[in-house]
N, C-alpha and C. Protein backbone atom coordinates (compact mmCIF):
# COMPACT_ATOMS: atom_id res chain seq x y z
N UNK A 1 0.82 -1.20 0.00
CA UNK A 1 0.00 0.00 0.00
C UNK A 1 0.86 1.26 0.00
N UNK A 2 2.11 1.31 0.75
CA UNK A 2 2.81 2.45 0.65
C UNK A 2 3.50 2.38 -0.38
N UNK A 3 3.61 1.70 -1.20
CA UNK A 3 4.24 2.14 -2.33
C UNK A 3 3.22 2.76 -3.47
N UNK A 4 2.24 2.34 -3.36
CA UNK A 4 1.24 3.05 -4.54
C UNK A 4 0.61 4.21 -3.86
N UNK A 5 0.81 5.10 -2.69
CA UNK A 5 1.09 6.10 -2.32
C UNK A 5 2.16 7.36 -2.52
N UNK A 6 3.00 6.40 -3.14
CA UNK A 6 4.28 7.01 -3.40
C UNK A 6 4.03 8.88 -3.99
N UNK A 7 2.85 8.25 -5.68
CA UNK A 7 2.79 9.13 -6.29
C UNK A 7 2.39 10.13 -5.86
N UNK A 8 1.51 10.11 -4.86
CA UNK A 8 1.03 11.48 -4.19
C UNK A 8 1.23 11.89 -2.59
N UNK A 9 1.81 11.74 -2.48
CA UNK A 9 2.22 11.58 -1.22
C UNK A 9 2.63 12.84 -0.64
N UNK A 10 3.23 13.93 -1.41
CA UNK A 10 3.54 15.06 -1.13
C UNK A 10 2.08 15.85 -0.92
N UNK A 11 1.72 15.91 -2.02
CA UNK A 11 -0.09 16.57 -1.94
C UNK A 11 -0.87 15.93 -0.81
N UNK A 12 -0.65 14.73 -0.29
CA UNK A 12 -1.21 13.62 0.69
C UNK A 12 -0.78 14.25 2.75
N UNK A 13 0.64 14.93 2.47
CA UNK A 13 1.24 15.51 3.47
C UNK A 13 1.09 16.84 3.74
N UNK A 14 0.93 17.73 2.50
CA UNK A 14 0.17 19.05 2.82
C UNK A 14 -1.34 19.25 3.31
N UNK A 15 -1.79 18.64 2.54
CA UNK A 15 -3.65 18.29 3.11
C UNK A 15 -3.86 17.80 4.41
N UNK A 16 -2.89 16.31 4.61
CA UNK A 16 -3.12 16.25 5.86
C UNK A 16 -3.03 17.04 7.11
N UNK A 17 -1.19 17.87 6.81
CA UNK A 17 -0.68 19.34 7.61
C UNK A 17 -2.19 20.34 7.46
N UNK A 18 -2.64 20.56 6.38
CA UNK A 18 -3.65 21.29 6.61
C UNK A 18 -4.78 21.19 7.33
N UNK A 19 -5.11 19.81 7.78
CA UNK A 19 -6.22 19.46 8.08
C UNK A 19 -6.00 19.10 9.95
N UNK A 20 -4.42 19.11 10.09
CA UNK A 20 -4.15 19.06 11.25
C UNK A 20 -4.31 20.49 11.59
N UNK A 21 -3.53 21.46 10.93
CA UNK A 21 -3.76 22.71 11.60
C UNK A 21 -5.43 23.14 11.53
N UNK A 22 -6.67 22.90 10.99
CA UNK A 22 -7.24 23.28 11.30
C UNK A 22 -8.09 23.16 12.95
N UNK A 23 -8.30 21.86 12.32
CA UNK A 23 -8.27 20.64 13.95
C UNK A 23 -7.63 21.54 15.11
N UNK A 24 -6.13 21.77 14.99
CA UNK A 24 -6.07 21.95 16.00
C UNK A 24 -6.05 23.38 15.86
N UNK A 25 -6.94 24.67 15.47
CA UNK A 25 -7.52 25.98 15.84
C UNK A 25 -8.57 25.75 16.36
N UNK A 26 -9.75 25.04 15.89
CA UNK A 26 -10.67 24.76 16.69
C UNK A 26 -10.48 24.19 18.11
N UNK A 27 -9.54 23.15 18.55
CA UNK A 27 -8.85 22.95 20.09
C UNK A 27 -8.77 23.88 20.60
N UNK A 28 -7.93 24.97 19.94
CA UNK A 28 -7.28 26.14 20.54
C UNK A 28 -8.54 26.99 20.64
N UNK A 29 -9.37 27.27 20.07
CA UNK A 29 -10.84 28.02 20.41
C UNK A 29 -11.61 27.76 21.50
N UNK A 30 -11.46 26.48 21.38
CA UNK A 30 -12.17 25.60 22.68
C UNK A 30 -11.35 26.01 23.95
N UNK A 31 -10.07 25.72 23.66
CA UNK A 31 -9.46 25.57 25.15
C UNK A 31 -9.39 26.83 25.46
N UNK A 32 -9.20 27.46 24.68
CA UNK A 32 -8.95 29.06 25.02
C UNK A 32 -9.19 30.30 24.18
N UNK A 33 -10.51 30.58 24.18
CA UNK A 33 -10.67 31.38 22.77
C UNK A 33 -10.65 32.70 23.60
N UNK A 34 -10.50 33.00 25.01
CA UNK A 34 -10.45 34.53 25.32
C UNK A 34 -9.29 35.24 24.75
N UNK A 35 -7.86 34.10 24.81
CA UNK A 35 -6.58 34.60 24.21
C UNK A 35 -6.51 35.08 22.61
N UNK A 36 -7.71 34.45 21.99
CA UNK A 36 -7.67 34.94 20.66
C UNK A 36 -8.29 36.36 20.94
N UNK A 37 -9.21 36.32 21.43
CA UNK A 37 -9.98 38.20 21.51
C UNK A 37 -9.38 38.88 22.49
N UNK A 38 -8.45 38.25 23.33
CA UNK A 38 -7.49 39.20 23.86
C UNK A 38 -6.52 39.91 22.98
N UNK A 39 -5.82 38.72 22.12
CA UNK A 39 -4.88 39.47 21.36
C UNK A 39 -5.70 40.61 20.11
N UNK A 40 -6.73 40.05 19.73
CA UNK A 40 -7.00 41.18 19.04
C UNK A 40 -7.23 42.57 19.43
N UNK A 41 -8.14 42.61 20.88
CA UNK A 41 -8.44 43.46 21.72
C UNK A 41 -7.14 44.28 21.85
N UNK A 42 -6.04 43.97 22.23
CA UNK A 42 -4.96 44.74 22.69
C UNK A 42 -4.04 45.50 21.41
N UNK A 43 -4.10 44.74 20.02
CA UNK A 43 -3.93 45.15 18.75
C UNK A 43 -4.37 46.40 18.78
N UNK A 44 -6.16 46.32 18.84
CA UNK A 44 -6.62 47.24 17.84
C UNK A 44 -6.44 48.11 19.12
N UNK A 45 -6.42 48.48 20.31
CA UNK A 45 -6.41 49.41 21.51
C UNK A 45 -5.21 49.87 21.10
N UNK A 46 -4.12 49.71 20.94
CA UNK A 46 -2.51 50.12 20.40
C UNK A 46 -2.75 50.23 18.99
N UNK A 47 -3.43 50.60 17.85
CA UNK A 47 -3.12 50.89 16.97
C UNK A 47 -4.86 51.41 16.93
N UNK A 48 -5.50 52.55 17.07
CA UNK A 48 -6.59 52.92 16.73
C UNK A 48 -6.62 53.66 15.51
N UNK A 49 -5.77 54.35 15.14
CA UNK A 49 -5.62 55.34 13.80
C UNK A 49 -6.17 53.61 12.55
N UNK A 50 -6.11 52.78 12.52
CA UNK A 50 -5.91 51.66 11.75
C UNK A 50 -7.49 50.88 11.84
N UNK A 51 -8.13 51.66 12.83
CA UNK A 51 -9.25 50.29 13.50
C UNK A 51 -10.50 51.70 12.94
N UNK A 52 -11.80 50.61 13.17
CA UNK A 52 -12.97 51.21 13.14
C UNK A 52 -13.97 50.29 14.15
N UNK A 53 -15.48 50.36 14.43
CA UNK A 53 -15.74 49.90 15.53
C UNK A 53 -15.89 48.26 15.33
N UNK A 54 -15.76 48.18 13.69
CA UNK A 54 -16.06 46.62 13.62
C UNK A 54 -14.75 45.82 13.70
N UNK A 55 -13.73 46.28 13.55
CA UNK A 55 -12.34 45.71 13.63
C UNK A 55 -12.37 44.19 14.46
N UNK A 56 -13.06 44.76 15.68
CA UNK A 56 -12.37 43.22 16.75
C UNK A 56 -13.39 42.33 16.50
N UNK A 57 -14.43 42.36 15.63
CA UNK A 57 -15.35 40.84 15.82
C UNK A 57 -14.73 40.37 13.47
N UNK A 58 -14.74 41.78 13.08
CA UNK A 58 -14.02 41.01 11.47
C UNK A 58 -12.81 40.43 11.77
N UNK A 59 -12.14 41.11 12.35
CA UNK A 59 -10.46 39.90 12.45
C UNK A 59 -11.01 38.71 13.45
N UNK A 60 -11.56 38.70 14.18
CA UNK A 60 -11.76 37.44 15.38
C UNK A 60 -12.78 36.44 13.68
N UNK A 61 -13.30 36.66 12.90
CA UNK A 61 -14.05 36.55 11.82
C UNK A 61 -12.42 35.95 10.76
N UNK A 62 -11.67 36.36 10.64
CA UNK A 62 -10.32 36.06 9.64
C UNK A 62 -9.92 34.57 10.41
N UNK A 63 -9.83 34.64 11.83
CA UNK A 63 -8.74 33.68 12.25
C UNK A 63 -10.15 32.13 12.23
N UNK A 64 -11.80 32.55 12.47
CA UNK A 64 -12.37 31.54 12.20
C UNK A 64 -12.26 31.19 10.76
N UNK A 65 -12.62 31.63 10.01
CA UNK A 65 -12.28 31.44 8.35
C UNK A 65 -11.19 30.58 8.30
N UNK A 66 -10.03 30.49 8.82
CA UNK A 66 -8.56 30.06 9.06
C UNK A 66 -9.32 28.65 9.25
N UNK A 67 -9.96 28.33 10.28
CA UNK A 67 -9.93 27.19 10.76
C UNK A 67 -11.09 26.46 9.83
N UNK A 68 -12.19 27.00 9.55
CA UNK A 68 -13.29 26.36 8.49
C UNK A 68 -12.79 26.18 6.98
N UNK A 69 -11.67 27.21 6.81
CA UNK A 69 -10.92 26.76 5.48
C UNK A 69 -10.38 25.71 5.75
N UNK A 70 -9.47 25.89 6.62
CA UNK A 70 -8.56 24.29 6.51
C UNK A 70 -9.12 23.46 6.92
N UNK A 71 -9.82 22.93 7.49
CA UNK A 71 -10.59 21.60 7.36
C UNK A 71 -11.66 21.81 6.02
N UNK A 72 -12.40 22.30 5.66
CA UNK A 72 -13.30 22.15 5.07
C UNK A 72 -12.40 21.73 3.52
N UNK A 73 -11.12 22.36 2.82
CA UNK A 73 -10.53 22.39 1.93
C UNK A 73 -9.87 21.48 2.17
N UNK A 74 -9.35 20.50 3.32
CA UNK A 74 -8.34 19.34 3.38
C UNK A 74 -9.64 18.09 2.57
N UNK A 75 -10.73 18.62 3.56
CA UNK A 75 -11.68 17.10 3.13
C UNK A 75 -11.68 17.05 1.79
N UNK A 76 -12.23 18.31 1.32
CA UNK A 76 -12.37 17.43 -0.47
C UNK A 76 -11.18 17.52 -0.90
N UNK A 77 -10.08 18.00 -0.47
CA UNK A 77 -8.58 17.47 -1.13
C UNK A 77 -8.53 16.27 -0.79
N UNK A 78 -8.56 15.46 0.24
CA UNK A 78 -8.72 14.35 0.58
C UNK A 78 -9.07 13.24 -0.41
N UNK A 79 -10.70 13.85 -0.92
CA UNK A 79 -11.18 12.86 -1.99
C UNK A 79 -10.72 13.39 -3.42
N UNK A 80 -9.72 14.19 -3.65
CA UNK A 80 -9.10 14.70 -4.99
C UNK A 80 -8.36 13.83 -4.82
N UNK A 81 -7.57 13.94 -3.67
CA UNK A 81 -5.82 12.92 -4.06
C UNK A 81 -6.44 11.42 -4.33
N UNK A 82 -7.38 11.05 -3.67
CA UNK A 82 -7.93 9.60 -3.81
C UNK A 82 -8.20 9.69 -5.32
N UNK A 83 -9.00 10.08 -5.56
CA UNK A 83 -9.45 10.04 -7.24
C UNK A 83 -7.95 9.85 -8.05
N UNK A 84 -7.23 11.44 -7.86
CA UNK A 84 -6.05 11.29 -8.68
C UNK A 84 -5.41 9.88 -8.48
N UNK A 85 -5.24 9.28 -7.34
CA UNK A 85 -4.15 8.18 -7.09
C UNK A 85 -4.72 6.96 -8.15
N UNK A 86 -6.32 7.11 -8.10
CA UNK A 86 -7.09 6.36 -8.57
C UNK A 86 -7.07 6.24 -10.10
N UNK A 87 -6.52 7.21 -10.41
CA UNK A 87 -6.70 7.70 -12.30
C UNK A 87 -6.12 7.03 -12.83
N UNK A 88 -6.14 6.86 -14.17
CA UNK A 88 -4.98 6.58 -15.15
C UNK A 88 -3.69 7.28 -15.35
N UNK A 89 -3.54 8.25 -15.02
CA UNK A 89 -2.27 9.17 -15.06
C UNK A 89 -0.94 8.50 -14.92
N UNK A 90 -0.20 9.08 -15.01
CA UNK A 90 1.71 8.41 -14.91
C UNK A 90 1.49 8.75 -13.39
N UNK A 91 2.55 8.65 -12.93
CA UNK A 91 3.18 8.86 -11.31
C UNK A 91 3.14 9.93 -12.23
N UNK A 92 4.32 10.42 -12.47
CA UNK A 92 4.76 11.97 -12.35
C UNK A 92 3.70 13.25 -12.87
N UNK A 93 2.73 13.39 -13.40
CA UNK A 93 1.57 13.51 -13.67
C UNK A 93 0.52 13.51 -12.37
N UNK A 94 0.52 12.40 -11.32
CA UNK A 94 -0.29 11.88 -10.34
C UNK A 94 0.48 12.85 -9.12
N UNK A 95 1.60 12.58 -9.14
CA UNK A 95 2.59 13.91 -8.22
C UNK A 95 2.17 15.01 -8.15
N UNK A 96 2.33 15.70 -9.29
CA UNK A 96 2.20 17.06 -10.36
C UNK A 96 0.75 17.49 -9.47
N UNK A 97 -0.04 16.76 -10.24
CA UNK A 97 -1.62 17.08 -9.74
C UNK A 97 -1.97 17.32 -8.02
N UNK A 98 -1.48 16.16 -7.19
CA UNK A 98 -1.54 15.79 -6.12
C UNK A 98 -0.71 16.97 -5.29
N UNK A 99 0.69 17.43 -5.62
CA UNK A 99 1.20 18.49 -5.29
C UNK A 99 0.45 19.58 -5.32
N UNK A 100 -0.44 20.03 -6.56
CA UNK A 100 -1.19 21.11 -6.52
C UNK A 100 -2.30 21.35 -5.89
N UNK A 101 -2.78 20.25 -5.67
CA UNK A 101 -4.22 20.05 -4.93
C UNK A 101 -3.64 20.55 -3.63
N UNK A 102 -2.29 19.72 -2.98
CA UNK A 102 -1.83 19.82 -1.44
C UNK A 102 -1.56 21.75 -1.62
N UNK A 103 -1.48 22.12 -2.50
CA UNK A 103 -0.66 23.46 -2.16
C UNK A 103 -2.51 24.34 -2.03
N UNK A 104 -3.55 23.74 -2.02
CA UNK A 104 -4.38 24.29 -1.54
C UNK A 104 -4.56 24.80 0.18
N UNK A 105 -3.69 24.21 0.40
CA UNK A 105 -3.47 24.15 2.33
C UNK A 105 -3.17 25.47 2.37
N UNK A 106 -2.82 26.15 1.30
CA UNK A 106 -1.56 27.29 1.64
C UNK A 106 -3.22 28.82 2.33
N UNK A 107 -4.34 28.26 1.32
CA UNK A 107 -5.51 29.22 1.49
C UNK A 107 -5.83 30.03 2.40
N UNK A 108 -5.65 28.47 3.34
CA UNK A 108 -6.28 29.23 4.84
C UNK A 108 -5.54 29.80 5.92
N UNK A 109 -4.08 29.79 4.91
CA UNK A 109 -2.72 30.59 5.71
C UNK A 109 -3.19 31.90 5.31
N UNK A 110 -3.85 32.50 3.94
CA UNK A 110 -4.12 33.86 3.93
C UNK A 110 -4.94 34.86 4.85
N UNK A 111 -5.77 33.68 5.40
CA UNK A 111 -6.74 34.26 6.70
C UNK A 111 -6.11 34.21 7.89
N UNK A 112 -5.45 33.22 8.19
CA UNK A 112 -4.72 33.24 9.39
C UNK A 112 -3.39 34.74 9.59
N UNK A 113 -2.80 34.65 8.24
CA UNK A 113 -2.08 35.60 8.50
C UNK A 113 -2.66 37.14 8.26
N UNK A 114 -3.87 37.22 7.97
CA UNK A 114 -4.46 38.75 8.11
C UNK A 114 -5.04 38.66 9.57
N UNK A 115 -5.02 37.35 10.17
CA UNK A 115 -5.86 37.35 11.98
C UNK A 115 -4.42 38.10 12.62
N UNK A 116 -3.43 37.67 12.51
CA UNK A 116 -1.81 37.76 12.71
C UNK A 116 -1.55 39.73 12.63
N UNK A 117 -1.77 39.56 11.48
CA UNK A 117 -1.76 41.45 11.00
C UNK A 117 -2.04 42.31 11.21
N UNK A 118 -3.50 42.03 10.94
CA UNK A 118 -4.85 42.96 10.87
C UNK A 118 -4.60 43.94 12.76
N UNK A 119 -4.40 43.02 13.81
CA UNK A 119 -4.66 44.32 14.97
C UNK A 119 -3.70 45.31 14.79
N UNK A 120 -1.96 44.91 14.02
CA UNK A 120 -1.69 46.14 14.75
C UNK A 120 -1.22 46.81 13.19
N UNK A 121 -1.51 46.12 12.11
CA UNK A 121 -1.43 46.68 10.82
C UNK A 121 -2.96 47.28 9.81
N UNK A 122 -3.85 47.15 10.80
CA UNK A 122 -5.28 47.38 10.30
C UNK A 122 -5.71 46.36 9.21
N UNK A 123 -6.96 46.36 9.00
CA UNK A 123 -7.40 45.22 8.15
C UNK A 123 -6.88 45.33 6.42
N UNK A 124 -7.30 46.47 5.81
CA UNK A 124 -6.63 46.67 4.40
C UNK A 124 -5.61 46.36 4.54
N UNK A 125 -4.87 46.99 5.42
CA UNK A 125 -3.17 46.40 5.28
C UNK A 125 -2.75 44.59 5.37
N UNK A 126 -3.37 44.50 6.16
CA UNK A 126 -3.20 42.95 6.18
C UNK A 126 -3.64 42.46 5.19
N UNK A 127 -4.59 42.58 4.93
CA UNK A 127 -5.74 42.05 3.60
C UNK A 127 -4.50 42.20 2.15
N UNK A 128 -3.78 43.28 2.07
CA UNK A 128 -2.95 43.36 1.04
C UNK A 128 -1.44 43.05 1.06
N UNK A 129 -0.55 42.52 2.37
CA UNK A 129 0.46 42.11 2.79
C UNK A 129 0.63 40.98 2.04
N UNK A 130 2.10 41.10 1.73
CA UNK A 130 2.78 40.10 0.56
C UNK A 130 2.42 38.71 1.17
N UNK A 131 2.56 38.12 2.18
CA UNK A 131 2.35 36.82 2.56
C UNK A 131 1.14 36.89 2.25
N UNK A 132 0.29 37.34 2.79
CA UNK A 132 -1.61 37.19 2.54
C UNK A 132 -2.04 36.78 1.19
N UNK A 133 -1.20 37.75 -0.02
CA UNK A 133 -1.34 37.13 -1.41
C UNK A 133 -1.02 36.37 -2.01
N UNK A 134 0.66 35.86 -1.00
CA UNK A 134 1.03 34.89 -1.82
C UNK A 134 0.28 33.47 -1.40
N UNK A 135 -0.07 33.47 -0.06
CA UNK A 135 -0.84 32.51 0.28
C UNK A 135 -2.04 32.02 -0.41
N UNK A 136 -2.73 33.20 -0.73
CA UNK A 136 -3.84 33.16 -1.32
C UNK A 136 -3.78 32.90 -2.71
N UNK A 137 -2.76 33.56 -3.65
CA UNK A 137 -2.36 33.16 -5.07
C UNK A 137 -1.98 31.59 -4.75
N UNK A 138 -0.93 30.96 -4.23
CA UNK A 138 -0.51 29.67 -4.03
C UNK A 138 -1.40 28.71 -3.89
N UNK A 139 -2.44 28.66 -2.79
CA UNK A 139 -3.38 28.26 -2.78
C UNK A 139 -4.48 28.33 -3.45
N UNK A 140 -4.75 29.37 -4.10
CA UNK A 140 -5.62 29.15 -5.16
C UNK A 140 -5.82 28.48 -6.74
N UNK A 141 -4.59 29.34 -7.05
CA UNK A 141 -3.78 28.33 -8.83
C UNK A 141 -3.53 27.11 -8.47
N UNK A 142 -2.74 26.71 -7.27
CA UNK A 142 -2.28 25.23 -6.78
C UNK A 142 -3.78 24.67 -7.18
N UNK A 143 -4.24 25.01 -6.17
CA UNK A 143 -5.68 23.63 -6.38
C UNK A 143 -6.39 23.61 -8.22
N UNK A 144 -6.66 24.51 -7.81
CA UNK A 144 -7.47 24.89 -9.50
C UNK A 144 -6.60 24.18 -10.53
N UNK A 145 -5.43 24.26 -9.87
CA UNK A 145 -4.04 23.25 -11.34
C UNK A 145 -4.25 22.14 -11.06
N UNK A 146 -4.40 21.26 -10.15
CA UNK A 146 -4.45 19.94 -9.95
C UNK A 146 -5.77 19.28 -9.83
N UNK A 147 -7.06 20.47 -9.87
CA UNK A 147 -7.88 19.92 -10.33
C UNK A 147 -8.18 19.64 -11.82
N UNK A 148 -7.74 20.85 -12.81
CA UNK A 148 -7.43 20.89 -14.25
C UNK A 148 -6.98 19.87 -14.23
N UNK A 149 -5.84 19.20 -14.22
CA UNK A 149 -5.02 18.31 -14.41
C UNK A 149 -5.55 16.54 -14.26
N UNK A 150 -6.49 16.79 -13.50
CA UNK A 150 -7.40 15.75 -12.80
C UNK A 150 -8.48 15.49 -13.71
N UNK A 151 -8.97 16.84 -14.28
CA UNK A 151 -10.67 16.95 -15.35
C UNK A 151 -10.24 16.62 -16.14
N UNK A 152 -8.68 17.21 -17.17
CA UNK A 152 -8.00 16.18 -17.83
C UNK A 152 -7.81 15.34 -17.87
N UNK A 153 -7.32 14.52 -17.41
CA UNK A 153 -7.67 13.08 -17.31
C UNK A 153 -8.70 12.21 -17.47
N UNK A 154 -9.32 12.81 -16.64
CA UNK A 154 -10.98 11.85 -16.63
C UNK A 154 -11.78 12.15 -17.62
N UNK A 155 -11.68 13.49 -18.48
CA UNK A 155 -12.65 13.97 -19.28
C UNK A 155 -12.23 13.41 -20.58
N UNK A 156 -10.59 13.72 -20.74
CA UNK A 156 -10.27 13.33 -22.35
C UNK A 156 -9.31 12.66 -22.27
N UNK A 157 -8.56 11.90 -21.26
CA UNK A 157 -7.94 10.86 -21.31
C UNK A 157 -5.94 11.70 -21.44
N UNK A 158 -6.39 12.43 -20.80
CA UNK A 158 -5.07 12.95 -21.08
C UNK A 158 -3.60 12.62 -19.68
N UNK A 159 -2.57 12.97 -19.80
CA UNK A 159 -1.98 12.49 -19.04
C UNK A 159 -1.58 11.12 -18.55
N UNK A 160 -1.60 10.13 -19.37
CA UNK A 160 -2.22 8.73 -19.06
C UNK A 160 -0.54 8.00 -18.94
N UNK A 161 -0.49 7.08 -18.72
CA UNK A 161 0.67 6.46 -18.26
C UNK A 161 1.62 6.10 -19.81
């Protein structure tokens, strides 16, 4: 079995990383969600020129997004890499795809890192900070490529061993 894992296995290790970090934000909500609205609370109090009155419940709003992205985006990556592993494709093709699907994990780093930002850099600013986009570009083309790559396959037989 671990060897016919091989091919995707990288995309198989980001999804899962993703699906652990979501898991464990929701723990961290549970066990202690005053520390999340503390830290925002003390952000936006030290940086008011940056804040408006909705500031502390939209960023406390970024870092949940964080956690409903990454689980919600690991599961159906989950059943992408299965399909792909499942396809006709080459390995390196099955990689390719499977890599891109996994680089969907990167998504719900764009919300997390505007939860990160946003108190003491205000929300636009965070919202437009180079990590935030690249997260969000990475994660977005990633998946969308390895699903292409996947519809290919199944639709017109492309990529095939």
């Amino acid at each position: 079995m671990n060897q016919d894992l091989n091919s995707v296995k990288i995309g198989l290790i980001l999804v899962l990383l993703g699906l652990l970090a979501g898991v464990l934000l929701g723990v961290s909500f549970g066990a202690s969600e005053e520390t999340f609205e503390n830290y925002i609370a003390k952000g936006v109090s030290s940086h008011p020129d940056v804040h408006d009155a909705n500031s502390n419940k939209k960023i406390w709003r970024y870092v949940q997004r964080a956690h409903f992205h990454s689980t919600g985006i690991a599961a159906f990556s989950l059943g992408l890499i299965l399909t792909i592993l499942l396809s006709s494709m080459s390995d390196k093709f099955k990689t390719l795809s499977s890599t891109l699907v996994g680089l969907g994990s990167f998504y719900p780093l764009a919300w997390f890192t505007m939860f990160i930002l946003a108190p003491s850099t205000g929300r636009d600013a965070a919202h437009h900070h180079i990590l935030t986009e690249t997260f969000t570009y990475a994660g977005t083309f990633g998946i969308l490529g390895g699903i292409l790559i996947l519809c290919g396959n199944i639709l017109f037989g492309m990529f095939k061993k």
